[in-house]
N, C-alpha and C. Protein backbone atom coordinates (compact mmCIF):
# COMPACT_ATOMS: atom_id res chain seq x y z
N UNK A 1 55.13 122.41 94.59
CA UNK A 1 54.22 121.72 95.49
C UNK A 1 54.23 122.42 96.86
N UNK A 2 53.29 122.44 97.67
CA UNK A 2 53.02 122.94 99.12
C UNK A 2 53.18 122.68 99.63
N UNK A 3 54.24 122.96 101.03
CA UNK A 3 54.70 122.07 101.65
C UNK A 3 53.05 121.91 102.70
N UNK A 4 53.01 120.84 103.44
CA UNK A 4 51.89 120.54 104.35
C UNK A 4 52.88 119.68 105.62
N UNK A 5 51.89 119.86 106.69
CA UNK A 5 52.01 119.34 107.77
C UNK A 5 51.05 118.41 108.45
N UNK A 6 50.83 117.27 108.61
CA UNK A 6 49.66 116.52 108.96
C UNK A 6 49.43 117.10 110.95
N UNK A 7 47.92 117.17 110.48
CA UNK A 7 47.25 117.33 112.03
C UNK A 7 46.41 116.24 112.56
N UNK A 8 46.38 115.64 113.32
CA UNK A 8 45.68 114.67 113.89
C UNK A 8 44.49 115.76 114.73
N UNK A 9 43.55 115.39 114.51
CA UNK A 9 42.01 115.99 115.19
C UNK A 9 41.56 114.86 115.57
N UNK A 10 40.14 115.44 116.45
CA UNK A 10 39.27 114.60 116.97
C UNK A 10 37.84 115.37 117.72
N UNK A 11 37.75 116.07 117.18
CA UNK A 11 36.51 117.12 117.26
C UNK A 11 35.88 117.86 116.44
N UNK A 12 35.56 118.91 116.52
CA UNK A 12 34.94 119.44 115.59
C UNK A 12 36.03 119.88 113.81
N UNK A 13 37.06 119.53 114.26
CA UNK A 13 37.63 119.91 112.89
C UNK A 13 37.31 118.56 111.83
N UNK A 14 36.54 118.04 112.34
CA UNK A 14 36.55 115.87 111.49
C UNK A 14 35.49 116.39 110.50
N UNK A 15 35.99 115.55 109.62
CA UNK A 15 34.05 115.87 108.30
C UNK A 15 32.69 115.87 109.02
N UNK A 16 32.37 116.38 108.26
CA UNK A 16 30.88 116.74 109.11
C UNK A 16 30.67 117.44 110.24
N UNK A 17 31.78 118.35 110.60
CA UNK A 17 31.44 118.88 112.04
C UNK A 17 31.32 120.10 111.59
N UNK A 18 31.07 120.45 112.48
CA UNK A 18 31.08 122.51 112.44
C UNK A 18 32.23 123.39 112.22
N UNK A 19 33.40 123.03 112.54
CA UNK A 19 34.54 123.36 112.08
C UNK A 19 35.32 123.08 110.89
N UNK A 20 34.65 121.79 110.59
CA UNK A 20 35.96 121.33 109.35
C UNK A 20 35.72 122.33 107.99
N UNK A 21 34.92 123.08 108.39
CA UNK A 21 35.11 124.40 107.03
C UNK A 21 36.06 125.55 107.50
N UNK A 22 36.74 125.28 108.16
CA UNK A 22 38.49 126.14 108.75
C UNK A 22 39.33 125.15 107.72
N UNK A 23 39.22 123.92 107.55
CA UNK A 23 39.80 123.06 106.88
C UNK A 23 40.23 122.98 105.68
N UNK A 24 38.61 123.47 105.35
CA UNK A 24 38.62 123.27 104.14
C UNK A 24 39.11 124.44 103.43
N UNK A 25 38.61 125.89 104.27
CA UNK A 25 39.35 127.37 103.72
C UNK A 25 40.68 127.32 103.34
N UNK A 26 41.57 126.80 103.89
CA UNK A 26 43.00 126.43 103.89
C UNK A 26 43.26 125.63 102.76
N UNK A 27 42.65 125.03 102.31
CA UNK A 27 43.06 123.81 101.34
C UNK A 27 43.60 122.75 102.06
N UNK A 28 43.23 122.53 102.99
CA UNK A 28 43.79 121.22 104.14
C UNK A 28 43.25 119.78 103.17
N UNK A 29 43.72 118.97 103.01
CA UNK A 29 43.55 117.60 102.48
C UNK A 29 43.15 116.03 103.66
N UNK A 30 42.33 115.60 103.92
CA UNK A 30 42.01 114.47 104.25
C UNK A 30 43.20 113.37 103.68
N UNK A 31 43.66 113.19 105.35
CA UNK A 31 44.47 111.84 104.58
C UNK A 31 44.03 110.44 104.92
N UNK A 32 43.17 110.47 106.09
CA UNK A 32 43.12 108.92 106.53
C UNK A 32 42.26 109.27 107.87
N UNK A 33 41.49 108.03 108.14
CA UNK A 33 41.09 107.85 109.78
C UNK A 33 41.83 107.22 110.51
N UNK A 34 42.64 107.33 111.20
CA UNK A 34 43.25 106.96 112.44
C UNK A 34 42.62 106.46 113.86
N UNK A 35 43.73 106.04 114.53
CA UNK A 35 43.08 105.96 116.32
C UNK A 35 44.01 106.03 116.24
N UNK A 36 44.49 106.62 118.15
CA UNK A 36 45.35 106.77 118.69
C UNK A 36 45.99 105.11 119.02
N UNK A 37 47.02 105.45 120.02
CA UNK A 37 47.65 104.18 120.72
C UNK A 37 46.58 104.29 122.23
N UNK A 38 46.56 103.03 122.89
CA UNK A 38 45.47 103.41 124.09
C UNK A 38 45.76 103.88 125.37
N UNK A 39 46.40 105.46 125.07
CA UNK A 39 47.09 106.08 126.40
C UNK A 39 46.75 107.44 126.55
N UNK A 40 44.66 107.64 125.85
CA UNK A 40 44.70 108.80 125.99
C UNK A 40 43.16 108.97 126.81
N UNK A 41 42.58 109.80 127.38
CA UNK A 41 41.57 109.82 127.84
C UNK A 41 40.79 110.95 126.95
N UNK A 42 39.16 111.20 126.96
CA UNK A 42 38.91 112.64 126.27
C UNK A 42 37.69 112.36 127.08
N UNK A 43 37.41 113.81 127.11
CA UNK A 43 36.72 114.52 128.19
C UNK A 43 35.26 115.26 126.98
N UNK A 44 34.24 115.65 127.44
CA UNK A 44 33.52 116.33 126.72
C UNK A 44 33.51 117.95 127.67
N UNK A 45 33.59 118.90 126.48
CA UNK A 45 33.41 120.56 127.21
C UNK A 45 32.16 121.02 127.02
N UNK A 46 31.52 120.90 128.18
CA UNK A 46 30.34 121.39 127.94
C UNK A 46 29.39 121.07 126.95
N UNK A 47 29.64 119.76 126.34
CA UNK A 47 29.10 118.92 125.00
C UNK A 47 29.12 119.86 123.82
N UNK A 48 29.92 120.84 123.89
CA UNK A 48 30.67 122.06 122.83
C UNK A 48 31.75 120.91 121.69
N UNK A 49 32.81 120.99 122.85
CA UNK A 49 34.05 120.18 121.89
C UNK A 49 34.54 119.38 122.64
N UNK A 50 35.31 118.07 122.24
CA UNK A 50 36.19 117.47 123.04
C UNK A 50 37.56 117.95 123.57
N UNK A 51 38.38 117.27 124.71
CA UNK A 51 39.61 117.48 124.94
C UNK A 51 40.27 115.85 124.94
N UNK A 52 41.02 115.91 123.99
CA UNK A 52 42.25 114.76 124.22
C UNK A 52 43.11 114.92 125.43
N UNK A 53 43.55 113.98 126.14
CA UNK A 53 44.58 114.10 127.04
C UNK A 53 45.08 112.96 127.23
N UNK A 54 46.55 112.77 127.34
CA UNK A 54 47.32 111.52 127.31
C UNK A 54 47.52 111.33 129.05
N UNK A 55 47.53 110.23 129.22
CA UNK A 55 47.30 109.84 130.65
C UNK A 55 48.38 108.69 130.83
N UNK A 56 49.01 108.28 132.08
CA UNK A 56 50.15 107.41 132.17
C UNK A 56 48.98 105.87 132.40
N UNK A 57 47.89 105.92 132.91
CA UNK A 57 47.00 104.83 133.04
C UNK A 57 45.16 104.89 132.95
N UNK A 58 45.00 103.70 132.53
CA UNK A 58 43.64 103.86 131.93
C UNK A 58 43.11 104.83 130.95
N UNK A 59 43.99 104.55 129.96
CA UNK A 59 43.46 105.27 128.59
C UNK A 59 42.82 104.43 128.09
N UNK A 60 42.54 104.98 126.75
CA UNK A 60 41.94 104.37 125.39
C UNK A 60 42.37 104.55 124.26
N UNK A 61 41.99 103.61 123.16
CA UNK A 61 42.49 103.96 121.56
C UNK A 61 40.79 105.31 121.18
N UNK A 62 41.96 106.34 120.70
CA UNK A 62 40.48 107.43 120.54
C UNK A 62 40.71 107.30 119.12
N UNK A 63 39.44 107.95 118.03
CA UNK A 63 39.08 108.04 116.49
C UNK A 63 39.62 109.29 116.63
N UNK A 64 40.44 109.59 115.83
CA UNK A 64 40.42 111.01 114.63
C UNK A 64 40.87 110.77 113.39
N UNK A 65 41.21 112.04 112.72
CA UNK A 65 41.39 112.23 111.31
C UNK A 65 42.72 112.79 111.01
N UNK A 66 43.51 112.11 110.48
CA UNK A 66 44.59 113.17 109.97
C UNK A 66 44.44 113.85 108.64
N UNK A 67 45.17 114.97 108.66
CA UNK A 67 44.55 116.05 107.82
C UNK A 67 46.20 116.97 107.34
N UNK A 68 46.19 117.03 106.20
CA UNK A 68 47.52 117.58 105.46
C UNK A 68 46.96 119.07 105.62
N UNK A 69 48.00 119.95 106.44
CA UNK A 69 47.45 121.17 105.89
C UNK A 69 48.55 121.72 105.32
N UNK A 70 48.31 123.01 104.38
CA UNK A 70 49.47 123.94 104.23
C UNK A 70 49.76 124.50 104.88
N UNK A 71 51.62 124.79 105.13
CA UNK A 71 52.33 125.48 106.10
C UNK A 71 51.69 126.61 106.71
N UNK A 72 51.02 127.43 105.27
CA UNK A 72 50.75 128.90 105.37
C UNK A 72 49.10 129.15 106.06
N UNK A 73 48.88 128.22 106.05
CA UNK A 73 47.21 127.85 106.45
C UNK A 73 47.26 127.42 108.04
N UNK A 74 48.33 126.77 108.43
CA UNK A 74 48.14 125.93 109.84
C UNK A 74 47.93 127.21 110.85
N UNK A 75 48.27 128.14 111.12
CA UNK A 75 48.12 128.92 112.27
C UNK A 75 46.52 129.66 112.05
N UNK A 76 46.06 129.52 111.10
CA UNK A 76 44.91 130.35 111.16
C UNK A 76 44.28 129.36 111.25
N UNK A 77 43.94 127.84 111.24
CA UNK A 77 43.22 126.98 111.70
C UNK A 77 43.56 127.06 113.28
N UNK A 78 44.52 126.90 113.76
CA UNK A 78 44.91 126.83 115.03
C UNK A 78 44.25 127.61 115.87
N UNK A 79 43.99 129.15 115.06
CA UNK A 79 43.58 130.38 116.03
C UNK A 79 42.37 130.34 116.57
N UNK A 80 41.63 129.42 115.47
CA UNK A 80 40.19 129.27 115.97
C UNK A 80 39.89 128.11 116.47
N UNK A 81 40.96 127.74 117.34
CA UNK A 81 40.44 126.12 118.28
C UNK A 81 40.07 126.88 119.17
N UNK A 82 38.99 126.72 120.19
CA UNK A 82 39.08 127.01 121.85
C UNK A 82 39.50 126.91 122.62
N UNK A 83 39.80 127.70 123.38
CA UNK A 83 40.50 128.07 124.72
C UNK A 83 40.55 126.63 125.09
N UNK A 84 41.76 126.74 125.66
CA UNK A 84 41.99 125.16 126.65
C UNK A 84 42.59 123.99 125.79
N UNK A 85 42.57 124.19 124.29
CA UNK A 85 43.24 123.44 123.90
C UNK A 85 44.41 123.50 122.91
N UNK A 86 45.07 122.92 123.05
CA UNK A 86 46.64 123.48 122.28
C UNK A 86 47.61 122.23 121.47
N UNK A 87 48.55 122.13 121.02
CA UNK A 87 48.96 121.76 120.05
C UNK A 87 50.04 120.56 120.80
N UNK A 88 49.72 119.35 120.41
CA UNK A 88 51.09 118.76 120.67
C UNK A 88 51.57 117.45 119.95
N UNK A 89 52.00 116.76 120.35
CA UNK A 89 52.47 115.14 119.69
C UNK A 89 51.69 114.49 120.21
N UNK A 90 50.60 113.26 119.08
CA UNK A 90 50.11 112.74 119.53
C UNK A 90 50.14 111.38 119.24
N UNK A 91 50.53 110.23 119.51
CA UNK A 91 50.90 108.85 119.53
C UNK A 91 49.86 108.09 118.33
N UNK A 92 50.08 107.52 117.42
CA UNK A 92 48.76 106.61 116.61
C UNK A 92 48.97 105.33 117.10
N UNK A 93 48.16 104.40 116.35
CA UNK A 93 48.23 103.17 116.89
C UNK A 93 49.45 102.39 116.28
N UNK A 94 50.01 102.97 115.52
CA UNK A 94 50.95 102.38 114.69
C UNK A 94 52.43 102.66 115.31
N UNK A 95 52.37 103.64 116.97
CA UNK A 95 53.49 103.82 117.42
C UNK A 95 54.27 105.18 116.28
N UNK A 96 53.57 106.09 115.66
CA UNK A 96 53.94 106.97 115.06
C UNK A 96 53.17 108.35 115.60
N UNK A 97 54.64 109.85 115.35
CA UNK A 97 53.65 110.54 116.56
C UNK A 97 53.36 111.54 115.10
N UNK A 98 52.17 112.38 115.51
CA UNK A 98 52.53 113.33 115.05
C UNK A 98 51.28 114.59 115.75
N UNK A 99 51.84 115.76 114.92
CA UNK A 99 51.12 116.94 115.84
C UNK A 99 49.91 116.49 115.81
N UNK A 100 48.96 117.19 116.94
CA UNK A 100 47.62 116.65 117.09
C UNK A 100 47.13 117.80 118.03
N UNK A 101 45.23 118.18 117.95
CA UNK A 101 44.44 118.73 118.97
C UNK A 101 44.51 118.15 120.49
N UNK A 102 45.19 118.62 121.40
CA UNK A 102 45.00 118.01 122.84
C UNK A 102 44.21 119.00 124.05
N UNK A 103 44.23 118.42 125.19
CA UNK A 103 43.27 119.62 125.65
C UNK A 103 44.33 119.47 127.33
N UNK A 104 44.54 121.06 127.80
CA UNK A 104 44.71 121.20 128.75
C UNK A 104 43.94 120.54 130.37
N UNK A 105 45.53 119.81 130.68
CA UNK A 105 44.86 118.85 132.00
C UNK A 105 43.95 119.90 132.56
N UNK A 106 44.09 121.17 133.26
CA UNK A 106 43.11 121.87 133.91
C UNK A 106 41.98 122.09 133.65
N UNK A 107 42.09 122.07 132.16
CA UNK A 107 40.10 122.16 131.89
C UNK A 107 39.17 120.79 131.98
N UNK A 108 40.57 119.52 131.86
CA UNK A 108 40.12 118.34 131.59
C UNK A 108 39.05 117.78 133.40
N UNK A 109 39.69 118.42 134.43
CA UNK A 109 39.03 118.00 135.75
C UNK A 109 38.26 118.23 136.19
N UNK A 110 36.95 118.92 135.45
CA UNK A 110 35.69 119.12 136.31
C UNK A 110 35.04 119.12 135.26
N UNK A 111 35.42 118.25 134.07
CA UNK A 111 35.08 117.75 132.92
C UNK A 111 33.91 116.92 133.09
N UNK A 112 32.92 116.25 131.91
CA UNK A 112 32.61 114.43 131.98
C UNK A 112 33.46 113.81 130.87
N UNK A 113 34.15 113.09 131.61
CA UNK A 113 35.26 112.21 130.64
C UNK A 113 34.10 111.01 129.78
N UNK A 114 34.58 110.69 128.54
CA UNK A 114 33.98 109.98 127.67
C UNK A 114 34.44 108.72 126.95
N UNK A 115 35.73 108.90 127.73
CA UNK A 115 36.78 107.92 127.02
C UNK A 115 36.01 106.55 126.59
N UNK A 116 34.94 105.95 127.36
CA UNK A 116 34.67 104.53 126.90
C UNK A 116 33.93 104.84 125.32
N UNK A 117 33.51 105.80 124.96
CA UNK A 117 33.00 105.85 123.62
C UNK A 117 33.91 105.58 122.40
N UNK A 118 35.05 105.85 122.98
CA UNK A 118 36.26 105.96 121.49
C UNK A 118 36.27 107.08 121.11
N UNK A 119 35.54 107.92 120.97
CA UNK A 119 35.87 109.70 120.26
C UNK A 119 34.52 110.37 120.21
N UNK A 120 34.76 111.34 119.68
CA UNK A 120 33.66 112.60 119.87
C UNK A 120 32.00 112.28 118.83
N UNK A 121 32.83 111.95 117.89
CA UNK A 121 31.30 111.32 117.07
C UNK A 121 30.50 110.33 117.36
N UNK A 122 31.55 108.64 118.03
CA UNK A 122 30.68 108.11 118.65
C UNK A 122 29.64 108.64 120.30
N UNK A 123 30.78 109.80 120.75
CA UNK A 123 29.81 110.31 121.95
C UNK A 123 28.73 110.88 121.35
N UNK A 124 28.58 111.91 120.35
CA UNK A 124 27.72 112.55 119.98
C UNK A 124 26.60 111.45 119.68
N UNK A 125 26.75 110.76 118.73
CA UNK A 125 25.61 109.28 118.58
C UNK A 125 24.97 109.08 119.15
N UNK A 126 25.68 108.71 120.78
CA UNK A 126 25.52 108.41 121.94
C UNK A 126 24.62 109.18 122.60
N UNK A 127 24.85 110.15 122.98
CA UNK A 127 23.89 111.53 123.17
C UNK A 127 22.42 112.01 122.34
N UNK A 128 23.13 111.64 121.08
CA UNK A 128 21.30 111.84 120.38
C UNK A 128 21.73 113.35 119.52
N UNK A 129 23.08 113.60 119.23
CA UNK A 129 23.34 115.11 118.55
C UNK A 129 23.61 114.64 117.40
């Protein structure tokens, strides 16, 4: 069996986006829809991709996807996230962490934050994309 590592996303790597065929190249597995715990804010880049960012006040519970990938697969999904965003622990609502897409505070501040939507698909909705 393969070993896998679950990734928590919330952008373009989710079904239906433009990325989740990095996902799928890998043999990455869909395990579940999630939300975070409500201590994170997300920002839109340039209405490109989102950035997660955990904040000490006025967060939100955000939507993503966790996703099993193989060991041997995770860095070449990784390589093709964009600039500004990088890899870390990310809180669910269940008080369980695990790795997740987050986005660098510096790109996050001259951002438009989106947090009242809940995540990137309901922004997109929202927007009309």
């Amino acid at each position: 069996m393969t070993e896998t590592v679950d990734l928590a996303v919330n952008g373009g790597l989710m079904r239906g986006m433009d990325a989740n065929e990095r996902l799928i190249a890998v043999n990455a597995q869909f395990v579940r829809e999630d939300t975070t715990e409500p201590i994170y804010k997300l920002f839109t880049i340039d209405d490109r991709y989102p950035a997660m960012l955990r904040v000490a006040k006025g967060g939100n519970a955000i939507a993503l996807e966790i996703w099993a990938i193989p060991l041997e697969g995770f860095a070449e999904v990784l390589i093709g996230e964009p600039p500004g965003l990088s890899i870390g622990k990310v809180r669910l609502a269940d008080g369980t962490e695990v790795l997740g897409v987050l986005g660098e505070a510096i790109m996050c501040t001259k951002e438009r934050e989106i947090t009242k939507h809940g995540g990137w698909k309901k922004y997109l909705a929202h927007v009309g994309v």
